[in-house]
Protein backbone atom coordinates (compact mmCIF):
# COMPACT_ATOMS: atom_id res chain seq x y z
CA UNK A 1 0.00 0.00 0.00
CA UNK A 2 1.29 3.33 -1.04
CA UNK A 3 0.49 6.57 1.18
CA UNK A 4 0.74 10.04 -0.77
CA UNK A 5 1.04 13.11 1.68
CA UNK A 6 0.61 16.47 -0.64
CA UNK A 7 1.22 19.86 0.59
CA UNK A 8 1.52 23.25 -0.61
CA UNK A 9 -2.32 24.39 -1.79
CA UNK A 10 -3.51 27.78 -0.24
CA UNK A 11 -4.79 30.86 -1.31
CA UNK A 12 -3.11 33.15 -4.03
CA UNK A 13 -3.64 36.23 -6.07
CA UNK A 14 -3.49 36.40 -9.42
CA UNK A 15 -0.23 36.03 -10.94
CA UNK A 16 1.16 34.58 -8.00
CA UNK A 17 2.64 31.30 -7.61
CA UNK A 18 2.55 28.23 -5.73
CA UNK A 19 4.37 24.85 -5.56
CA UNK A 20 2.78 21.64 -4.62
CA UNK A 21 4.99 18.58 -2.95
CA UNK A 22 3.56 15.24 -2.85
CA UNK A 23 5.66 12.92 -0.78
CA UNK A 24 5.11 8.88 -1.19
CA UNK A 25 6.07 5.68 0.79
CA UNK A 26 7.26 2.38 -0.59
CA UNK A 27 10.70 1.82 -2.37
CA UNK A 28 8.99 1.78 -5.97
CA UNK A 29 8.77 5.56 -6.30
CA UNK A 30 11.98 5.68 -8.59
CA UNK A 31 10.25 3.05 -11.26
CA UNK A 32 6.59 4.50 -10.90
CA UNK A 33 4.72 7.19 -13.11
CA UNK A 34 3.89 10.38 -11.38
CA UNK A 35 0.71 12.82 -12.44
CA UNK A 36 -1.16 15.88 -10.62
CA UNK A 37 -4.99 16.62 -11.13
CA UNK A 38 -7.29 18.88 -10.27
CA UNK A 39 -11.07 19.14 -9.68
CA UNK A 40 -12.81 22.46 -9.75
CA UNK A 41 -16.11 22.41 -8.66
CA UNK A 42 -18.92 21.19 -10.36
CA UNK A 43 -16.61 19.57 -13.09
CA UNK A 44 -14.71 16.43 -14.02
CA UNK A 45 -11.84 15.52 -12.36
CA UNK A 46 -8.71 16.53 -15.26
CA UNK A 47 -4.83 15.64 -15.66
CA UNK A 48 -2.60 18.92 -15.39
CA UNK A 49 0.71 16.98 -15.67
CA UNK A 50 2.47 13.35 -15.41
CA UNK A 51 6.10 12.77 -15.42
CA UNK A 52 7.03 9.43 -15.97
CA UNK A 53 10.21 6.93 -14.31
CA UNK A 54 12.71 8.22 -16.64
CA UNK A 55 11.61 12.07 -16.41
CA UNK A 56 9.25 12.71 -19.12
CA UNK A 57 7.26 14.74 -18.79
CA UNK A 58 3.65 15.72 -20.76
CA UNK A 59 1.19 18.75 -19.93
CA UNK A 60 -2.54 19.90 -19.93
CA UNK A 61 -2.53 22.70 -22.35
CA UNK A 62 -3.84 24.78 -19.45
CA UNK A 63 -0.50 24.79 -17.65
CA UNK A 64 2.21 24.58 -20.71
CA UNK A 65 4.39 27.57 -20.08
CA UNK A 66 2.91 28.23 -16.60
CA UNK A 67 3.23 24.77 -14.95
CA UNK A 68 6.56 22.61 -14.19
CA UNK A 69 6.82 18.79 -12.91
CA UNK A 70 9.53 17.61 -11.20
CA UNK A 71 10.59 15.08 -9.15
CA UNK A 72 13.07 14.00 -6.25
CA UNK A 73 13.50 10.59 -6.33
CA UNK A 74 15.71 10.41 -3.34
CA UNK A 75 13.24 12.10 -1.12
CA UNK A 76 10.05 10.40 -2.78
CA UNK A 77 8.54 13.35 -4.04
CA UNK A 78 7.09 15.22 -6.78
CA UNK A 79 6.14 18.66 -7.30
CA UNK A 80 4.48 20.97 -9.29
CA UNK A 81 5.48 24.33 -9.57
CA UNK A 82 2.83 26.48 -10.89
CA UNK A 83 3.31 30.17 -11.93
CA UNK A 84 1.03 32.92 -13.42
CA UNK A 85 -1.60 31.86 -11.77
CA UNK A 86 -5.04 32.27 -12.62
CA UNK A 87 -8.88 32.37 -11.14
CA UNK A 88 -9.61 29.44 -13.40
CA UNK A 89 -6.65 27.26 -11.70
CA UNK A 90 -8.81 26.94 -8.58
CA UNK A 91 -9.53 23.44 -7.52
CA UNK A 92 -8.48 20.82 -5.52
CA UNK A 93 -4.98 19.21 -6.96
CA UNK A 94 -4.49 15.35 -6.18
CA UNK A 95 -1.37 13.87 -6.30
CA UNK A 96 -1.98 10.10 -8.43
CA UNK A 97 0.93 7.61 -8.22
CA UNK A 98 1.01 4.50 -11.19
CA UNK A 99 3.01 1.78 -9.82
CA UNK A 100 6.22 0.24 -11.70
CA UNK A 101 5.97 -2.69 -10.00
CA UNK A 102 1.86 -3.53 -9.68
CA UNK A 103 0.94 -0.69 -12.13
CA UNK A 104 -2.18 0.16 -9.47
CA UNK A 105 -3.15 3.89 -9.03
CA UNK A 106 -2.82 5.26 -5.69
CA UNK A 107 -4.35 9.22 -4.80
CA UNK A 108 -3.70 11.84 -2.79
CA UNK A 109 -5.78 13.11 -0.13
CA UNK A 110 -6.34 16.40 -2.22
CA UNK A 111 -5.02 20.27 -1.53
CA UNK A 112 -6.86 23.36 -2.19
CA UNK A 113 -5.85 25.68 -4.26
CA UNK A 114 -7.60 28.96 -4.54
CA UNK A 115 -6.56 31.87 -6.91
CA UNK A 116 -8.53 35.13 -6.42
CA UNK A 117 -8.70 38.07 -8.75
């Protein structure tokens, strides 16, 4: 079982920035497939960005130029650095995890993130 502890949501003004940290247990981190989503309200839940085992990396149109994955594989965690931010960013951002070695999905808990205007 893999636990996923994210941190880093809050409240921002526009054109601000925040980074989000999602730290995970287990020694398959380094072989697994990382991704953030969000969920505004009232809508589907949608992939912002996924960075994969070897450090690719792929992005929502919504956050290209604006939003930056990266991970730490010796501390277990991924980010997501997000810049320019705008009202239409606000949602709640889960952290998923896609196992290299059972290739189950595992979530975050969820943080809020709230841009005003």
């Amino acid at each position: 079982q893999v636990q996923l502890v994210e941190s880093g949501g809050g409240l921002v003004q526009a054109g601000g920035s925040l980074r989000l940290s999602c730290a995970a247990s287990g020694s398959a981190f380094r072989i697994s497939t990382m991704a953030w989503y969000r969920q505004a309200p009232g809508k589907q839940r949608e992939l912002v960005a996924v960075i994969t085992a070897g450090g690719s990396t792929n992005y929502a149109d919504s956050a290209k130029g604006r939003f930056t994955i990266s991970r730490d594989n010796a501390k277990n965690t991924v980010h997501l650095q997000m810049n320019s931010l705008e009202p239409g960013d606000t949602a709640v951002y889960y952290c998923k995890y896609i196992s290299g070695l059972s290739r189950m999905d595992y979530w975050g808990q969820g943080t809020q993130v709230t841009v005003s205007s």
